[in-house]
C-alpha atoms as a PDB file:
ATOM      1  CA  UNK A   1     104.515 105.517  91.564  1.00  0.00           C
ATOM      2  CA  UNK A   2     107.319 104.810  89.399  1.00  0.00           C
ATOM      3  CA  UNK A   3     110.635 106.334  90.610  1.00  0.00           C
ATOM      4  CA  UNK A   4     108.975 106.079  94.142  1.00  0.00           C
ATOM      5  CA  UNK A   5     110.384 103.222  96.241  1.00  0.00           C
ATOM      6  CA  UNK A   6     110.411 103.656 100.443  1.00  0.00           C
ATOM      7  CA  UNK A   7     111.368 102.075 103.099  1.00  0.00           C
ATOM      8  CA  UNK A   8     108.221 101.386 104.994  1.00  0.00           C
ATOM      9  CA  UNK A   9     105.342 102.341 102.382  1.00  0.00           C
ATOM     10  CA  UNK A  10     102.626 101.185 105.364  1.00  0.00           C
ATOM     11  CA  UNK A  11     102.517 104.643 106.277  1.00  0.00           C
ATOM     12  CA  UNK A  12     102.551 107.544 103.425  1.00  0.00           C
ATOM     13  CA  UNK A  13     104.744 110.234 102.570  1.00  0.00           C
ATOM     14  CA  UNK A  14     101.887 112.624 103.859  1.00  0.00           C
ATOM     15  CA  UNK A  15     100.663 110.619 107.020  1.00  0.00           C
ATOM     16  CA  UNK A  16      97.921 108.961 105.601  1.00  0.00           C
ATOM     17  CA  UNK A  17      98.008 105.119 107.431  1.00  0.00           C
ATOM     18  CA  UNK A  18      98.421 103.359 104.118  1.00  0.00           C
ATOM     19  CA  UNK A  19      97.460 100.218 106.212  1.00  0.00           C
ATOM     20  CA  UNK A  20      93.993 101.753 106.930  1.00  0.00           C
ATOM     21  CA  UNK A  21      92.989 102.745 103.494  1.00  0.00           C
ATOM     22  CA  UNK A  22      90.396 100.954 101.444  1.00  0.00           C
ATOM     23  CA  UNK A  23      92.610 100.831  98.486  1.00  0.00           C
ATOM     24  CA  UNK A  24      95.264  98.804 100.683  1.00  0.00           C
ATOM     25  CA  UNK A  25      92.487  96.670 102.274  1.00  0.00           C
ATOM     26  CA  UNK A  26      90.885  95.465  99.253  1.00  0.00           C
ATOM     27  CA  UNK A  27      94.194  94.644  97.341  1.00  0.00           C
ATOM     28  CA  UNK A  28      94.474  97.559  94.851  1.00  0.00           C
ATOM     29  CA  UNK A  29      97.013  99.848  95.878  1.00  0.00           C
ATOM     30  CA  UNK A  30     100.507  98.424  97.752  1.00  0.00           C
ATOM     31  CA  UNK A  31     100.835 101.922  99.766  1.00  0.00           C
ATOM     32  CA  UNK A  32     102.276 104.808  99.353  1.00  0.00           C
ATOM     33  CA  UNK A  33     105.635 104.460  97.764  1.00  0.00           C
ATOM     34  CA  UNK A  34     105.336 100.401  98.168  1.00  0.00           C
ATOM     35  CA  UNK A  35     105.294  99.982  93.730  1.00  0.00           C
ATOM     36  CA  UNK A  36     102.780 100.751  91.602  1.00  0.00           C
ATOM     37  CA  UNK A  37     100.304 102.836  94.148  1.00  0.00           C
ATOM     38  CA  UNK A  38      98.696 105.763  93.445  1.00  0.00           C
ATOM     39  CA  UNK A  39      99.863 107.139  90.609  1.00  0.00           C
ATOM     40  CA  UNK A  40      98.186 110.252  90.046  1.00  0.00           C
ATOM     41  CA  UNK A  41      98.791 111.654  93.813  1.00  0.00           C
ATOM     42  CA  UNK A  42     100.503 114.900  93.935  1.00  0.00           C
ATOM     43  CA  UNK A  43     102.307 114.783  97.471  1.00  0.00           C
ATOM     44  CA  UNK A  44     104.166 111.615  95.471  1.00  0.00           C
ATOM     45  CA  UNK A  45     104.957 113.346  92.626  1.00  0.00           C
ATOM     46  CA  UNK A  46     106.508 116.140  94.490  1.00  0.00           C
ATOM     47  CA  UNK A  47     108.599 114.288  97.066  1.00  0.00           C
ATOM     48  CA  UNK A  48     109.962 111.983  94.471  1.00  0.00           C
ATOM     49  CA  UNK A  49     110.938 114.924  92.231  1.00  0.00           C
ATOM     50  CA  UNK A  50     112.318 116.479  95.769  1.00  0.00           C
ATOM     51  CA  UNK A  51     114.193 113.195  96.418  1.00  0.00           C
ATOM     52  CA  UNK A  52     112.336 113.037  99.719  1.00  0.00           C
ATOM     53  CA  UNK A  53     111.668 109.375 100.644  1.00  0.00           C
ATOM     54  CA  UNK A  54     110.464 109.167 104.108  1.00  0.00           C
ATOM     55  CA  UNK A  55     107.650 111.810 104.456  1.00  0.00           C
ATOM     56  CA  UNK A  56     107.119 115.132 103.368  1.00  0.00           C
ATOM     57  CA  UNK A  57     107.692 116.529 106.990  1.00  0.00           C
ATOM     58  CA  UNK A  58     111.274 115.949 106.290  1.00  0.00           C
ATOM     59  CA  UNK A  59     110.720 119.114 103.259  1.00  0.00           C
ATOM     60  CA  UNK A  60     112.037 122.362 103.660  1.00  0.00           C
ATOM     61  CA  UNK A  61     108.845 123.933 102.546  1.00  0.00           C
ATOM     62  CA  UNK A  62     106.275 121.559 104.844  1.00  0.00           C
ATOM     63  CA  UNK A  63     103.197 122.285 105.246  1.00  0.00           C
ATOM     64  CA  UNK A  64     103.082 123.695 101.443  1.00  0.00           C
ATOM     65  CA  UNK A  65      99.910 124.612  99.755  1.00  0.00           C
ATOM     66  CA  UNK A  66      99.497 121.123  98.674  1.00  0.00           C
ATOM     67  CA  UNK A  67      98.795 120.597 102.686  1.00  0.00           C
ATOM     68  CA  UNK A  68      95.851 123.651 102.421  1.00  0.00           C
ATOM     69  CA  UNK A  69      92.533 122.643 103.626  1.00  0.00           C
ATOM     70  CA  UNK A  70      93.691 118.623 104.018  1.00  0.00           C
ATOM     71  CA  UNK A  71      91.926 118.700 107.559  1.00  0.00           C
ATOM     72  CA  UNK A  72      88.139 120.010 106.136  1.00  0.00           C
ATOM     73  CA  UNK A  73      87.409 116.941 103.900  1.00  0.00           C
ATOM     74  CA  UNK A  74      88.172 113.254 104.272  1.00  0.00           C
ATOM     75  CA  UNK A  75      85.715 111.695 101.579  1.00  0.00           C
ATOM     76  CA  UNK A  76      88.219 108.905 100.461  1.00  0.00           C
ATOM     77  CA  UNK A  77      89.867 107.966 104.060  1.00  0.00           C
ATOM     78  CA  UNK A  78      90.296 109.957 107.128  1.00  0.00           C
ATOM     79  CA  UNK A  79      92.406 112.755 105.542  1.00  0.00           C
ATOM     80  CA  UNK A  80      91.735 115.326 108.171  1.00  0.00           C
ATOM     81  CA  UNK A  81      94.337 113.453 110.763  1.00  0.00           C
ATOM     82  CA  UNK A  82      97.414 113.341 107.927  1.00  0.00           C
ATOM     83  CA  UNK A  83      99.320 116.253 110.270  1.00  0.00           C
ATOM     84  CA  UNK A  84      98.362 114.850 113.360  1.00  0.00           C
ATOM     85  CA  UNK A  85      99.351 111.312 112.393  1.00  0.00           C
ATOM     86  CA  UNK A  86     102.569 112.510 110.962  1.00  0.00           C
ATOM     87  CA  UNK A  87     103.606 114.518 113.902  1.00  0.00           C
ATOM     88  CA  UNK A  88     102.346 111.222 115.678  1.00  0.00           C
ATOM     89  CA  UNK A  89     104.903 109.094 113.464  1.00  0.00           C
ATOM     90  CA  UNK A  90     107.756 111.790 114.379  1.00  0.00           C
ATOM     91  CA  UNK A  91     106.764 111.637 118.051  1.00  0.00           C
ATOM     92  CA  UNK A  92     106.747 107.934 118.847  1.00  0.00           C
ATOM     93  CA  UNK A  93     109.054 106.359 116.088  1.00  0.00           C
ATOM     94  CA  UNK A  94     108.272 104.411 113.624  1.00  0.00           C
ATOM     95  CA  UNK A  95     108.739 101.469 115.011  1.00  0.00           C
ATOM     96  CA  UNK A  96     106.202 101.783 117.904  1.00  0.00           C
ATOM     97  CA  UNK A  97     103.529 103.984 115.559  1.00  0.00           C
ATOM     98  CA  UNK A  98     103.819 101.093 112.834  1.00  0.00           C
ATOM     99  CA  UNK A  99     103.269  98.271 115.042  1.00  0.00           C
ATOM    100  CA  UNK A 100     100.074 100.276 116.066  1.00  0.00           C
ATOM    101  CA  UNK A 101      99.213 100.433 112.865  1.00  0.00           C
ATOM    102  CA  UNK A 102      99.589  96.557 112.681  1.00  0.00           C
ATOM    103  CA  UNK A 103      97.446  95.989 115.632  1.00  0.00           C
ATOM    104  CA  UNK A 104      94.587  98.133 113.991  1.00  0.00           C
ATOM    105  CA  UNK A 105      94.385  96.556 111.143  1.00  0.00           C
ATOM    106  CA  UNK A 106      94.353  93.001 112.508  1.00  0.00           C
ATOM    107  CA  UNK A 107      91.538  94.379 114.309  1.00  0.00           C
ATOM    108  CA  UNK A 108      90.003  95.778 111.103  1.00  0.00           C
ATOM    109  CA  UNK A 109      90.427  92.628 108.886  1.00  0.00           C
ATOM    110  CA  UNK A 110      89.026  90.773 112.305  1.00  0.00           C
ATOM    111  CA  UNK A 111      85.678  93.102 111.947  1.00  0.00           C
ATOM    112  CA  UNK A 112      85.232  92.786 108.510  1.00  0.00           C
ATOM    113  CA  UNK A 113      85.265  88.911 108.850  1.00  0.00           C
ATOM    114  CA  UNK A 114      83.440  88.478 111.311  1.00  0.00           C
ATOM    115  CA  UNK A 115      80.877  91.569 112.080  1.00  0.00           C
ATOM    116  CA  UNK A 116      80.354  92.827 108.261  1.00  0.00           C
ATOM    117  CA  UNK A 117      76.974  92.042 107.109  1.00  0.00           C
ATOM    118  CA  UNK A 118      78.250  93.724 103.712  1.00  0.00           C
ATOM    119  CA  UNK A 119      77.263  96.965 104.571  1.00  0.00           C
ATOM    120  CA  UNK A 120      79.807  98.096 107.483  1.00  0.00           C
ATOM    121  CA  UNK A 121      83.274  98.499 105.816  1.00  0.00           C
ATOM    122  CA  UNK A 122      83.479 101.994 105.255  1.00  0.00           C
ATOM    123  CA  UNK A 123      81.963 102.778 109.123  1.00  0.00           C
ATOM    124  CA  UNK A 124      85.053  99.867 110.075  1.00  0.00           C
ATOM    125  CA  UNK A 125      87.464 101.562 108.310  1.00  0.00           C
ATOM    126  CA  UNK A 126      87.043 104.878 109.891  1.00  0.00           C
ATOM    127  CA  UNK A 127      86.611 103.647 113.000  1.00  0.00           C
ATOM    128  CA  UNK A 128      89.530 101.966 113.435  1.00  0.00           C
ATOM    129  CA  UNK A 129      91.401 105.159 111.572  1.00  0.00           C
ATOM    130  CA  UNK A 130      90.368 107.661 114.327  1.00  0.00           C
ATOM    131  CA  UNK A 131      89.945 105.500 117.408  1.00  0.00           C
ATOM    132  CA  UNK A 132      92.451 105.373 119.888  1.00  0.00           C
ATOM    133  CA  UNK A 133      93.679 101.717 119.934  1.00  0.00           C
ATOM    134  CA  UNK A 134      92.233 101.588 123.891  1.00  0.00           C
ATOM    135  CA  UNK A 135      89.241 102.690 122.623  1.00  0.00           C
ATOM    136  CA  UNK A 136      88.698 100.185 119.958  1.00  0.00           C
ATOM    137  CA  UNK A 137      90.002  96.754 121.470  1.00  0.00           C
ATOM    138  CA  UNK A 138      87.646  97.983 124.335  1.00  0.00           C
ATOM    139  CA  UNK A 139      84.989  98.694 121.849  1.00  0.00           C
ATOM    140  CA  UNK A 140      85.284  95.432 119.892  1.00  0.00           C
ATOM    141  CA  UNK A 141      86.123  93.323 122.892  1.00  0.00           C
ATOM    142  CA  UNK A 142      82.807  94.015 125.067  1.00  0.00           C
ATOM    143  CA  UNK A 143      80.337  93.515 121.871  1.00  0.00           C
ATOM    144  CA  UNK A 144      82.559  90.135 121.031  1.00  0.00           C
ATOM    145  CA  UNK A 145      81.776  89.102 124.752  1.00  0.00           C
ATOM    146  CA  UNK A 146      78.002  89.649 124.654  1.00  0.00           C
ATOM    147  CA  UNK A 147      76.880  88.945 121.242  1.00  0.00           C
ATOM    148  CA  UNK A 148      76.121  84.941 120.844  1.00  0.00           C
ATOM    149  CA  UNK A 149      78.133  83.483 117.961  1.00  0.00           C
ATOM    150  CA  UNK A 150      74.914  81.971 116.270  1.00  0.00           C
ATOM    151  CA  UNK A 151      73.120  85.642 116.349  1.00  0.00           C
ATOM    152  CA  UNK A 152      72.328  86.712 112.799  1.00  0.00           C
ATOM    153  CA  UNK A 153      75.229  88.391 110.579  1.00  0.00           C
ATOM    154  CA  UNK A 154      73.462  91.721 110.199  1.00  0.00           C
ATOM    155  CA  UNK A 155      72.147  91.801 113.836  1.00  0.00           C
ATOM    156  CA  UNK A 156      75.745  91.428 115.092  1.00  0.00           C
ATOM    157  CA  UNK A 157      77.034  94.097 112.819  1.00  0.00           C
ATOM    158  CA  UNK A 158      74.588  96.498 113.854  1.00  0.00           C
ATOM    159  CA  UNK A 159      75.630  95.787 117.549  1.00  0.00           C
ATOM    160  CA  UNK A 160      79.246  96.404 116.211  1.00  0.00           C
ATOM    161  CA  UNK A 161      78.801  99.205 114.612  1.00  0.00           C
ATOM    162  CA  UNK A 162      77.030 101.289 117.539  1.00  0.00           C
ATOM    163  CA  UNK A 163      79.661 100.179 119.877  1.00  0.00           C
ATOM    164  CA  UNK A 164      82.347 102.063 117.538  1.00  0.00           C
ATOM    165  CA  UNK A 165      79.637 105.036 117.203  1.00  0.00           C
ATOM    166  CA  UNK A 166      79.466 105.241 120.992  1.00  0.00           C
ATOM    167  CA  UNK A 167      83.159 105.143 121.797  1.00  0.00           C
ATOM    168  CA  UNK A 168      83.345 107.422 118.458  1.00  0.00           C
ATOM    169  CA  UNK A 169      80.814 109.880 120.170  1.00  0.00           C
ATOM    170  CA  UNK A 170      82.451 109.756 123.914  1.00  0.00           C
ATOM    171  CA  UNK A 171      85.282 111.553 122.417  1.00  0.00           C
ATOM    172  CA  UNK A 172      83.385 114.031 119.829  1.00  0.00           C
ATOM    173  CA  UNK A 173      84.490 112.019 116.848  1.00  0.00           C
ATOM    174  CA  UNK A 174      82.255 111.438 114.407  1.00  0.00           C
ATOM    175  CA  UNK A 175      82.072 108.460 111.893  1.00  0.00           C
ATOM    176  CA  UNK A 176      80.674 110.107 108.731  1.00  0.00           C
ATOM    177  CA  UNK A 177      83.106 111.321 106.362  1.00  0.00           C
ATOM    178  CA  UNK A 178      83.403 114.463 104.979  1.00  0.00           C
ATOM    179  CA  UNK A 179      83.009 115.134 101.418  1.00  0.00           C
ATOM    180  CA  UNK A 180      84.420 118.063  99.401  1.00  0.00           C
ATOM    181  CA  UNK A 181      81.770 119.757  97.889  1.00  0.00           C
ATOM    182  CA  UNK A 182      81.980 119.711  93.871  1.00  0.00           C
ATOM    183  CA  UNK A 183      83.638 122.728  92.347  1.00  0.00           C
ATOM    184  CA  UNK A 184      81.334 124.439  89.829  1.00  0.00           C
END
């Protein structure tokens, strides 16, 4: 967003792991405050006009109503953990939550180049947003140990894919986003 520069943009002004994000991962958006970005987002509009450059915790007013009902729907990325993973940022540093982040999405480019049969990137992506890192280097490691590198692409993305569902399901996480039903 024009106006908008930060000092780590891998993580957004409103807690959303930029790094995660489909729009990072496929090239078209540099993250949150990281250049052009998202241009139309409202959180970005209203921090830059607020001069606040880190994240919007740092607001007199936050949570605002911009922050209402963020935790129902995630349709585009896992928006419903934006509080959680901002209180998460404040808690550990950014230092130690970022190189997390890092680690994730080594694993996630690792998944989609290896265990993507075309049709697994959006079940990756949220996987490796609401997964504990434990829980997903466990996950991924134990289907990498027993799936035979000559098995067929979609057979060994399947496997993949129910190993993240399972250690999804052992915590009462589910995979499937939610989407925001239209407004009439």
């Amino acid at each position: 967003m024009k106006g908008l520069m930060r000092k780590d943009p891998r993580v957004a002004l409103c807690g959303l792991n930029c790094l995660l994000c489909q729009m990072n991962v496929g090239g078209y958006c540099p993250g949150c405050g990281g250049g052009a970005g998202q241009q139309s987002c409202p959180k970005a509009k209203c921090a830059r006009d607020r001069g606040i450059f880190d994240f919007c915790a740092a607001c007199k007013d936050y949570p605002c109503e911009k922050y209402e009902g963020v935790d129902q729907y995630d349709s585009f990325l896992p928006t419903s953990r934006m509080r959680t993973d901002m209180e998460r940022v404040q808690r550990m540093g950014m230092e130690a939550y970022t190189a997390e982040l890092e680690e994730k999405r080594a694993i996630l480019d690792y998944l989609l180049e290896h265990w993507n049969d075309g049709r697994r990137k959006g079940l990756y992506l949220t996987a490796v947003y609401l997964l504990e890192l434990e829980e997903l280097r466990g996950a991924v490691e134990g289907v990498r140990m027993e799936t035979p590198g000559d098995e067929e692409q979609k057979a060994r993305a399947a496997k993949m894919a129910a190993a993240l569902q399972r250690a999804a399901a052992q915590r009462g996480i589910s995979l499937k986003l939610n989407k925001k039903p239209k407004q009439r």
